[in-house]
Protein backbone atom coordinates (compact mmCIF):
# COMPACT_ATOMS: atom_id res chain seq x y z
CA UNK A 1 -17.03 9.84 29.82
CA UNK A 2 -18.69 6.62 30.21
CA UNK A 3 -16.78 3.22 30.19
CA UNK A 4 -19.18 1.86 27.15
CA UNK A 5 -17.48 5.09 25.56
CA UNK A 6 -13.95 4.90 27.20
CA UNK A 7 -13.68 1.19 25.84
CA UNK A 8 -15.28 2.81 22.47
CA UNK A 9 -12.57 5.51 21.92
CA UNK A 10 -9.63 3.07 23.71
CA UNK A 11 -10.51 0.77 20.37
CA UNK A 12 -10.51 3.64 17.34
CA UNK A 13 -7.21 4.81 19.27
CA UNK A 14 -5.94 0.91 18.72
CA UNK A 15 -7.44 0.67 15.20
CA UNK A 16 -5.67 3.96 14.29
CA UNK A 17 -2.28 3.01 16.34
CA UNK A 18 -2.03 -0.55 14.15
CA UNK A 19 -2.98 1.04 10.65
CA UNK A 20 -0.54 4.71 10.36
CA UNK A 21 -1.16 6.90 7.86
CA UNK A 22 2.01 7.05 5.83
CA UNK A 23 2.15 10.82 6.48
CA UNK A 24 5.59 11.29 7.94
CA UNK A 25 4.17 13.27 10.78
CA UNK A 26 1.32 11.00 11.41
CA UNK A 27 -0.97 13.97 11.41
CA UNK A 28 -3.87 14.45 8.83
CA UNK A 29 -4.62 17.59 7.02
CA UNK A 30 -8.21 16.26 6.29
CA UNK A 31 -11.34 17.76 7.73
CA UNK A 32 -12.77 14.09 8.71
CA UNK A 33 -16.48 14.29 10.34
CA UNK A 34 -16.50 11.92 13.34
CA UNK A 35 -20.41 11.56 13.60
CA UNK A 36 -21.95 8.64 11.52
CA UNK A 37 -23.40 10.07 8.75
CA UNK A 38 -23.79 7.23 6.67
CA UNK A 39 -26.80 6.45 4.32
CA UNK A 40 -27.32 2.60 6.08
CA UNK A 41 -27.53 1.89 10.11
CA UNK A 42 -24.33 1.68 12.19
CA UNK A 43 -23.46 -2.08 12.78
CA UNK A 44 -23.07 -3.34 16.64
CA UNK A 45 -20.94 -6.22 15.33
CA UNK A 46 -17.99 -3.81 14.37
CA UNK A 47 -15.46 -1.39 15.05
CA UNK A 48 -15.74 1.77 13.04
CA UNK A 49 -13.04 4.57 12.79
CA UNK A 50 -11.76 7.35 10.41
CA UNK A 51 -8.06 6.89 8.82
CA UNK A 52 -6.16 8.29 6.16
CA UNK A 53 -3.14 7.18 4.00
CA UNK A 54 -1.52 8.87 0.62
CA UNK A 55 -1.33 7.78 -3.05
CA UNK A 56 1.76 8.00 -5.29
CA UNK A 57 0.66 11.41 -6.32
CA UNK A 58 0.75 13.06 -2.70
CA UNK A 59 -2.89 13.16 -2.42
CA UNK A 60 -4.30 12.67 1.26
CA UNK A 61 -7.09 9.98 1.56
CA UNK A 62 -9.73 9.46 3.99
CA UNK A 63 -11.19 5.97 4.73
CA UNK A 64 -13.99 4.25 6.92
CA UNK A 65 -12.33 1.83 8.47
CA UNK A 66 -14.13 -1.57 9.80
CA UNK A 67 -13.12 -4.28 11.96
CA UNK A 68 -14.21 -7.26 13.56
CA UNK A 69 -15.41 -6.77 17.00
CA UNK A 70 -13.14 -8.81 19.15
CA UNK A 71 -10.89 -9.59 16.05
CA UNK A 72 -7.57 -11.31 16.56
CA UNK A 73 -4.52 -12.18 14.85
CA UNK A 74 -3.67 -10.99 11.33
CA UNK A 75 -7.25 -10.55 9.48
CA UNK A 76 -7.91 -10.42 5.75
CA UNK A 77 -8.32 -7.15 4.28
CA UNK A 78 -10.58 -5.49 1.60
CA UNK A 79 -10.47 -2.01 0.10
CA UNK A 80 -13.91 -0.48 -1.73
CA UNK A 81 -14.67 1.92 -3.52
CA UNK A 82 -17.35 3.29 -5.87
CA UNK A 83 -20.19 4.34 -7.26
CA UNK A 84 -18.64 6.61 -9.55
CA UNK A 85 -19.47 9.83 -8.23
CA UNK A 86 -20.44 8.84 -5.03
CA UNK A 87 -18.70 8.80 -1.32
CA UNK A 88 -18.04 6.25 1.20
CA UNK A 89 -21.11 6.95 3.27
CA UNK A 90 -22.95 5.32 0.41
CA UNK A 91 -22.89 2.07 -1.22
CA UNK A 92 -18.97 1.47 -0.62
CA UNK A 93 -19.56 2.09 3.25
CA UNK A 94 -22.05 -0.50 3.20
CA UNK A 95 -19.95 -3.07 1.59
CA UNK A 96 -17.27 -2.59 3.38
CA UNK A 97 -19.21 -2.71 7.17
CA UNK A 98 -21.03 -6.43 5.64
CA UNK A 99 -17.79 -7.38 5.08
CA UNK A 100 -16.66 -6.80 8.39
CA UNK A 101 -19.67 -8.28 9.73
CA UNK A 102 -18.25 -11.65 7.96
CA UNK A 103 -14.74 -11.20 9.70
CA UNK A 104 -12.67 -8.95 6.82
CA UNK A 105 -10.93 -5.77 8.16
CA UNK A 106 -12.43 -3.53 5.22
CA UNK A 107 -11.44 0.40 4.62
CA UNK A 108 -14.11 2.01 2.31
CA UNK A 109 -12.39 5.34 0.85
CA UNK A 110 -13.05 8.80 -1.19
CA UNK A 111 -10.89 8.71 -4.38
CA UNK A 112 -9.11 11.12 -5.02
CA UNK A 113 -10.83 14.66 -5.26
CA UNK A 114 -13.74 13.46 -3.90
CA UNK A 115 -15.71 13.74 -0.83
CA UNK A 116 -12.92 13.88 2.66
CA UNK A 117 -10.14 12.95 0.37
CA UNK A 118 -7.48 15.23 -0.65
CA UNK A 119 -6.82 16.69 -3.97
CA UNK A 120 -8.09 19.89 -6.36
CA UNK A 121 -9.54 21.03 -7.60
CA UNK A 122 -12.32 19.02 -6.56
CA UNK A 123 -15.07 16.65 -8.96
CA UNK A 124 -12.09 15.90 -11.35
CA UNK A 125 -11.70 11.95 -12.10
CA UNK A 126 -8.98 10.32 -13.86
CA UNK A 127 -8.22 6.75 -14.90
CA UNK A 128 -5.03 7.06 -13.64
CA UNK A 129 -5.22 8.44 -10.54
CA UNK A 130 -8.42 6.40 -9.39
CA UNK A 131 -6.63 3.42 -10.63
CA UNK A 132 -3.77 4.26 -8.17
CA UNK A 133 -5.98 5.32 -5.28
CA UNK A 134 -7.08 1.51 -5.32
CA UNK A 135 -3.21 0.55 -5.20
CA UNK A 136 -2.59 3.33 -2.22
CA UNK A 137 -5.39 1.48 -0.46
CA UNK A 138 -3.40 -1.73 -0.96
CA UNK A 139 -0.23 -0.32 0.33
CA UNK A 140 -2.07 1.31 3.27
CA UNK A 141 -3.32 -2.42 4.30
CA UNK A 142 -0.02 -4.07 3.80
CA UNK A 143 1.32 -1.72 6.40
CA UNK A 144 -1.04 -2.06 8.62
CA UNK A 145 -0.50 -4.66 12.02
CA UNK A 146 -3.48 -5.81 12.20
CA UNK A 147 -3.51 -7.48 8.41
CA UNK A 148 -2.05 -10.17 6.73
CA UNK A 149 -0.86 -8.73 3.39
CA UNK A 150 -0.68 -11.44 1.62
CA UNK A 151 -4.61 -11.87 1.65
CA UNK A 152 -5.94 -8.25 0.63
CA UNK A 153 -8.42 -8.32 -1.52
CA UNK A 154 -10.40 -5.05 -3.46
CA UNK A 155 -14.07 -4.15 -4.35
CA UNK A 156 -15.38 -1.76 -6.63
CA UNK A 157 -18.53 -0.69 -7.40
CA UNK A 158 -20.23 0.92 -10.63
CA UNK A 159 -17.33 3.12 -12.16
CA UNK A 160 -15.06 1.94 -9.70
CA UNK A 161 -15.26 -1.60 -10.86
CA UNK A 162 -13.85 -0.65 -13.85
CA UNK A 163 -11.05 1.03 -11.92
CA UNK A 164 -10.81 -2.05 -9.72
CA UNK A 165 -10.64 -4.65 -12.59
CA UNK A 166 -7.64 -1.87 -14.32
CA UNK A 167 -5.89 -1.73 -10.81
CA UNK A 168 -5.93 -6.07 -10.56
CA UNK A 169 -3.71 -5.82 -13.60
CA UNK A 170 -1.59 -3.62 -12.32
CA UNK A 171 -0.91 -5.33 -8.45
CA UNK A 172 -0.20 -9.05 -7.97
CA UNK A 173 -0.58 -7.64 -4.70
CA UNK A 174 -4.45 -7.74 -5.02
CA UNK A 175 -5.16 -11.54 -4.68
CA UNK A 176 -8.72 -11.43 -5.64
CA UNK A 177 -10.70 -8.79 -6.91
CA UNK A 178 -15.24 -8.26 -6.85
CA UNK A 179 -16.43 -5.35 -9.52
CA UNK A 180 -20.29 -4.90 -8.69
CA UNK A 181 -22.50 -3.71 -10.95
CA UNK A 182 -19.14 -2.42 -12.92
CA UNK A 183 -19.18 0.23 -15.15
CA UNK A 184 -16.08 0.95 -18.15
CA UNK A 185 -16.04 4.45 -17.65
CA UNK A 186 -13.16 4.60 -20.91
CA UNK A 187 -15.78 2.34 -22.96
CA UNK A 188 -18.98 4.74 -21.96
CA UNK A 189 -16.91 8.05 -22.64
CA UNK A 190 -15.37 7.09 -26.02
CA UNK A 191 -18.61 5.08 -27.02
CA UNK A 192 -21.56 6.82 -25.81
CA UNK A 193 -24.37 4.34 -24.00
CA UNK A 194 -24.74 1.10 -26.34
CA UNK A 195 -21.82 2.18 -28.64
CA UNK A 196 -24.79 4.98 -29.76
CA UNK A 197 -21.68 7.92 -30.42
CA UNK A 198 -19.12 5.20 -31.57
CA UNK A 199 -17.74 6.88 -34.59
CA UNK A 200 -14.82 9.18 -35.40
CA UNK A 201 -17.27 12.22 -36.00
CA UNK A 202 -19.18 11.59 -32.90
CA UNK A 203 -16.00 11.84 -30.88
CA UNK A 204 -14.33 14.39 -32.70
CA UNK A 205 -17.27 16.63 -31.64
CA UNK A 206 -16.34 15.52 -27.99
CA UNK A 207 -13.34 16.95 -28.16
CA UNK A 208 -14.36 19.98 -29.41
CA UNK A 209 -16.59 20.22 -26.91
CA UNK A 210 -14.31 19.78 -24.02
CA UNK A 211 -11.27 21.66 -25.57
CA UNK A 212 -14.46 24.96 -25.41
CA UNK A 213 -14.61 24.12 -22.49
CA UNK A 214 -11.34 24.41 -21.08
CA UNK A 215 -10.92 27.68 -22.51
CA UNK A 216 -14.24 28.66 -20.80
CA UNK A 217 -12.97 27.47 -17.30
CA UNK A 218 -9.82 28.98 -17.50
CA UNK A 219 -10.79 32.42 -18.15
CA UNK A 220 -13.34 32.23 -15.42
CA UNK A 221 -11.14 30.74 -13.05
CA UNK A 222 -13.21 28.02 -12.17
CA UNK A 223 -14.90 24.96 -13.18
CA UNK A 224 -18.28 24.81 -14.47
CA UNK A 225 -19.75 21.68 -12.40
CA UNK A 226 -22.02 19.09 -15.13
CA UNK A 227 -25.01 18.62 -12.42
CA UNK A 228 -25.50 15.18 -10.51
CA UNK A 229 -28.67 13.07 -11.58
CA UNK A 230 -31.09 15.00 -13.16
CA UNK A 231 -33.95 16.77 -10.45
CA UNK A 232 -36.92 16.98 -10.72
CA UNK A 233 -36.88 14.09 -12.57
CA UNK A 234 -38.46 14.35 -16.19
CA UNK A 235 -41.46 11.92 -17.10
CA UNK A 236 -39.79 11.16 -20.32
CA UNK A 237 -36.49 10.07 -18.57
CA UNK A 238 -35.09 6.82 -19.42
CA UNK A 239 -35.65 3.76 -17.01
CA UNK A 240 -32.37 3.58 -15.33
CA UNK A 241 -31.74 7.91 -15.14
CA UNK A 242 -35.14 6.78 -12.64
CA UNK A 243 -33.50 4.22 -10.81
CA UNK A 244 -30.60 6.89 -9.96
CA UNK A 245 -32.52 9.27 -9.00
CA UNK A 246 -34.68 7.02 -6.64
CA UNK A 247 -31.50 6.12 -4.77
CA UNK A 248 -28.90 9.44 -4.89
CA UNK A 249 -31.97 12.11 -4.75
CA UNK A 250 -34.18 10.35 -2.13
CA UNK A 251 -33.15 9.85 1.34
CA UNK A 252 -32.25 6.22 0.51
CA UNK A 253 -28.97 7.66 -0.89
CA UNK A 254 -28.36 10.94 -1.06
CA UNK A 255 -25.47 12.30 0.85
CA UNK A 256 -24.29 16.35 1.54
CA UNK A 257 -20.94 15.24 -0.14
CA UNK A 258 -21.96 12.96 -2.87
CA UNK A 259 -21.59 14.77 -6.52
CA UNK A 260 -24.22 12.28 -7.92
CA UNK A 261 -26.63 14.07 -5.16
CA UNK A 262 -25.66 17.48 -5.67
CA UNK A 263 -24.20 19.26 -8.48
CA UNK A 264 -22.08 16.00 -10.23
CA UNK A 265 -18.69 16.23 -11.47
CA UNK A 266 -16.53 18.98 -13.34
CA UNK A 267 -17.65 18.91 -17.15
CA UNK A 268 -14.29 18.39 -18.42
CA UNK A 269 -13.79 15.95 -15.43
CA UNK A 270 -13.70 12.58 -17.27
CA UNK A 271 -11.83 13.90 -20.59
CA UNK A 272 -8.99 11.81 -20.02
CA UNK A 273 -11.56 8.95 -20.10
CA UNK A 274 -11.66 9.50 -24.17
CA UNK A 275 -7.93 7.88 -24.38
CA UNK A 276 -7.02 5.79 -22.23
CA UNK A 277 -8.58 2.52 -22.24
CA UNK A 278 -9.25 0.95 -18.71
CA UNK A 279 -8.93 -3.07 -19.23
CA UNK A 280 -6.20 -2.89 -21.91
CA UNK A 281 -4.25 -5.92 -20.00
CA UNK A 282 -7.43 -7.31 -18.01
CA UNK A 283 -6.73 -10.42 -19.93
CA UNK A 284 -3.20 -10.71 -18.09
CA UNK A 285 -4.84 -10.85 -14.74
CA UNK A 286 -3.86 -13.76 -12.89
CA UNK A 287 -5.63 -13.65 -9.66
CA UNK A 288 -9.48 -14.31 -9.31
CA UNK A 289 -11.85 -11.69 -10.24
CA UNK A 290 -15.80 -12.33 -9.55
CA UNK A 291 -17.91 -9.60 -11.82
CA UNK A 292 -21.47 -9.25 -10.08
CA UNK A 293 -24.52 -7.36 -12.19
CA UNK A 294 -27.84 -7.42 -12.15
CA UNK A 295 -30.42 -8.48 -15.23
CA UNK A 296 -31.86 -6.00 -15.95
CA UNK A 297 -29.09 -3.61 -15.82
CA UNK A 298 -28.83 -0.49 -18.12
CA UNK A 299 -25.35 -1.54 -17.65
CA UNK A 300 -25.15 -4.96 -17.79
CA UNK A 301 -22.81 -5.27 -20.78
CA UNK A 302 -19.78 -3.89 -19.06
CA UNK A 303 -19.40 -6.99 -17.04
CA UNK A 304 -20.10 -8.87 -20.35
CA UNK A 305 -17.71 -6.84 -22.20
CA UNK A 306 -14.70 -7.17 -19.04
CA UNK A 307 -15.35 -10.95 -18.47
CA UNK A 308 -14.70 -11.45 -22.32
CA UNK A 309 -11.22 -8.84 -21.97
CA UNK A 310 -10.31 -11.48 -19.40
CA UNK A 311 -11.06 -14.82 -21.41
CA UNK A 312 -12.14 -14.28 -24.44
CA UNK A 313 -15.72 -15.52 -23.52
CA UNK A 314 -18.54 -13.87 -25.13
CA UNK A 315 -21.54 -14.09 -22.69
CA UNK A 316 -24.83 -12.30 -22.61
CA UNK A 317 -27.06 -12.29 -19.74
CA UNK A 318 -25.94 -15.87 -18.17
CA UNK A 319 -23.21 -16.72 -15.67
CA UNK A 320 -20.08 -18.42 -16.83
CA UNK A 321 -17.20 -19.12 -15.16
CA UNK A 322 -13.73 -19.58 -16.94
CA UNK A 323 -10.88 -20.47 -15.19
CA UNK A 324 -10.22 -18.24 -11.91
CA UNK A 325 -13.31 -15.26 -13.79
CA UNK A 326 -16.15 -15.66 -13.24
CA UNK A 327 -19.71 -13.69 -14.36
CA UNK A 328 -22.64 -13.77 -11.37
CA UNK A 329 -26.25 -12.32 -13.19
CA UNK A 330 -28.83 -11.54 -9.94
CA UNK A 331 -32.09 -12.68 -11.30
CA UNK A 332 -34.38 -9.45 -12.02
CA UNK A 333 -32.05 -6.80 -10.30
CA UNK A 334 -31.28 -3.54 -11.67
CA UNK A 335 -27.71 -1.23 -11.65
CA UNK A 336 -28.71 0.61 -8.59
CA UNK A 337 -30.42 -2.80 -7.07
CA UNK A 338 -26.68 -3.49 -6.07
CA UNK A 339 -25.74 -0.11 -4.41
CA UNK A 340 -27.90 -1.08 -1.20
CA UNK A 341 -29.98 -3.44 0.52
CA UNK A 342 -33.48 -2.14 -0.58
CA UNK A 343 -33.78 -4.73 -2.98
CA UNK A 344 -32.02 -7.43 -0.69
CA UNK A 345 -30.37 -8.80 -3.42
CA UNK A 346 -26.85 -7.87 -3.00
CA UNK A 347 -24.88 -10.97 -2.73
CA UNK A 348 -22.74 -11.09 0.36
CA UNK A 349 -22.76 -14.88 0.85
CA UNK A 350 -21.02 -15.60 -2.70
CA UNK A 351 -18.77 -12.35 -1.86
CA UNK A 352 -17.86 -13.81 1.05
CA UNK A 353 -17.46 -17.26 0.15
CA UNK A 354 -15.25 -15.71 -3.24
CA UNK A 355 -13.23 -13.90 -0.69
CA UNK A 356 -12.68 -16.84 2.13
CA UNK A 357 -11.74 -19.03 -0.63
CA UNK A 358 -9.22 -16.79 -2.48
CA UNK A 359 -7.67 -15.32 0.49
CA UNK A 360 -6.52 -18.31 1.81
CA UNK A 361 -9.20 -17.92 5.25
């Protein structure tokens, strides 16, 4: 062993030593790949290491964990998550290694039945458990030596902003919250795209649908997997279905583990989407939340439609800013402009600044 990768180990070992899993035995039951496999270069301003911790529901997860190089004292802390479907060595990973580039300890993490995280059967998603896989994070961090838990912040990205903005009304904990390029993942099941299935008949036949194909699934023991973005990719497909696939099927994105990449989620995975409303209280959220989203967005209403939940603003493709909320448009950018930095448009400046300002730095 080398000393560059003596010192290299002697750190994870510290990382791991200061932030427990909350395993009793200390021991995880995870199969966690060491090697960086990550869809974006390693970083030589950080420390990178693999650690787990549990949510209230017993499931094991497994985080990329980033810290400053040379940090000291009790840092700031932010947990990411998202796209929705996607794993950490994607778009979350990324966030969370910028942010520790700018002096954050920052854990990006599998939810629940996803990628090295815990839980089965695997591909299902649930607005409660995601939700509390965001809080788990937060309870992970306040345990952990090297933070300050009074300044832990959260980030999530597409679906997972949703889940992020649902979690900030749940934890007082969570002093400031960034949804990027959000998606409502209750609003999109129950409505269809641009409220286009939004009637009582259009959802009854959902149900229908799904109740099928439960029975289906449990006769055949299994569960009959929807398909990630659509490949090969039809001419006819609409604008942003291209934009996916040019980041989760390319080599720009796509990762082994990622269900977006691969085969997608479970088909009755999001049922309990249908009735249960994400941002029910969003509008008793008393901490700062910044919602980022690009332009020209497929999905740019879902920020529009969460910043008015919170106050009562009705906005349409324009920043605004009431109170501690506040709506940033990126000039020109897309949904999946704001998963990486192809585009270079991501902004990690205003993150930052949101985050050194509301954490008390």
């Amino acid at each position: 062993m080398t000393i560059k990768h003596f010192i290299a180990v002697s750190a994870a070992a510290m990382m791991l030593f200061a932030c427990k899993s909350n395993k009793n035995e200390n021991m995880s039951t995870l199969n966690l790949t060491q090697e960086w496999d990550k869809t974006f270069p390693k970083s030589e301003l950080v420390d990178h290491s693999k650690v787990t911790f549990h949510n209230r529901y017993g499931i094991e997860l497994a985080a990329d964990m980033y810290v400053p190089k040379n940090a000291s004292g009790k840092l700031a802390a932010i947990a990411v998550s998202g796209p929705f479907g996607a794993v950490k060595e994607q778009s979350s990973g990324l966030y969370a290694q910028h942010m520790a580039e700018r002096g954050f300890l920052a854990i990006a993490f599998d939810p629940s039945f996803t990628g090295e995280s815990g839980g089965e059967p695997r591909r299902m998603a649930s607005p409660d458990i995601n939700t509390e896989d965001f809080l788990a994070a937060v309870d992970f961090l306040s345990n952990c030596e090297m933070v300050d838990p009074e300044r832990i912040g959260i980030i999530g990205i597409c679906g997972f902003g949703g889940m992020a903005v649902n979690a900030a009304a749940l934890d007082p904990r969570i002093k400031a919250t960034v949804a990027s390029t959000m998606y409502d993942m209750s609003k999109v099941n129950v409505e269809g795209y641009f409220a286009s299935e939004d009637t009582p008949a259009q959802r009854q036949e959902k149900r229908r649908a799904l109740a099928a194909q439960r029975t289906k699934d449990y006769a055949a023991g299994t569960y009959e997997r929807a398909g990630g973005v659509v490949d090969p990719l039809p001419e006819d497909a609409p604008w942003f279905v291209k934009d996916y696939h040019a980041y989760y099927k390319t080599p720009r994105g796509y990762h082994e583990r990622s269900g977006n990449s691969n085969d997608g989620w479970n088909i009755i995975g999001c049922q309990s989407f249908l009735n249960q409303p994400l941002l029910a209280w969003a509008h008793e959220i008393e901490n700062p939340v910044l919602l980022i989203h690009g332009e020209k967005a497929h999905s740019r209403y879902f920020s529009e439609y969460a910043f008015e939940r919170m106050t009562g603003r009705h906005v349409v493709g324009q920043n605004s800013k009431v109170g501690n909320k506040e709506l940033l448009i990126i000039p020109g950018a897309s949904h999946v402009d704001l998963y990486d930095d192809v585009a270079g448009v991501i902004p990690f400046d205003k993150i930052q600044d949101f985050f050194e300002l509301n954490l008390k730095y």
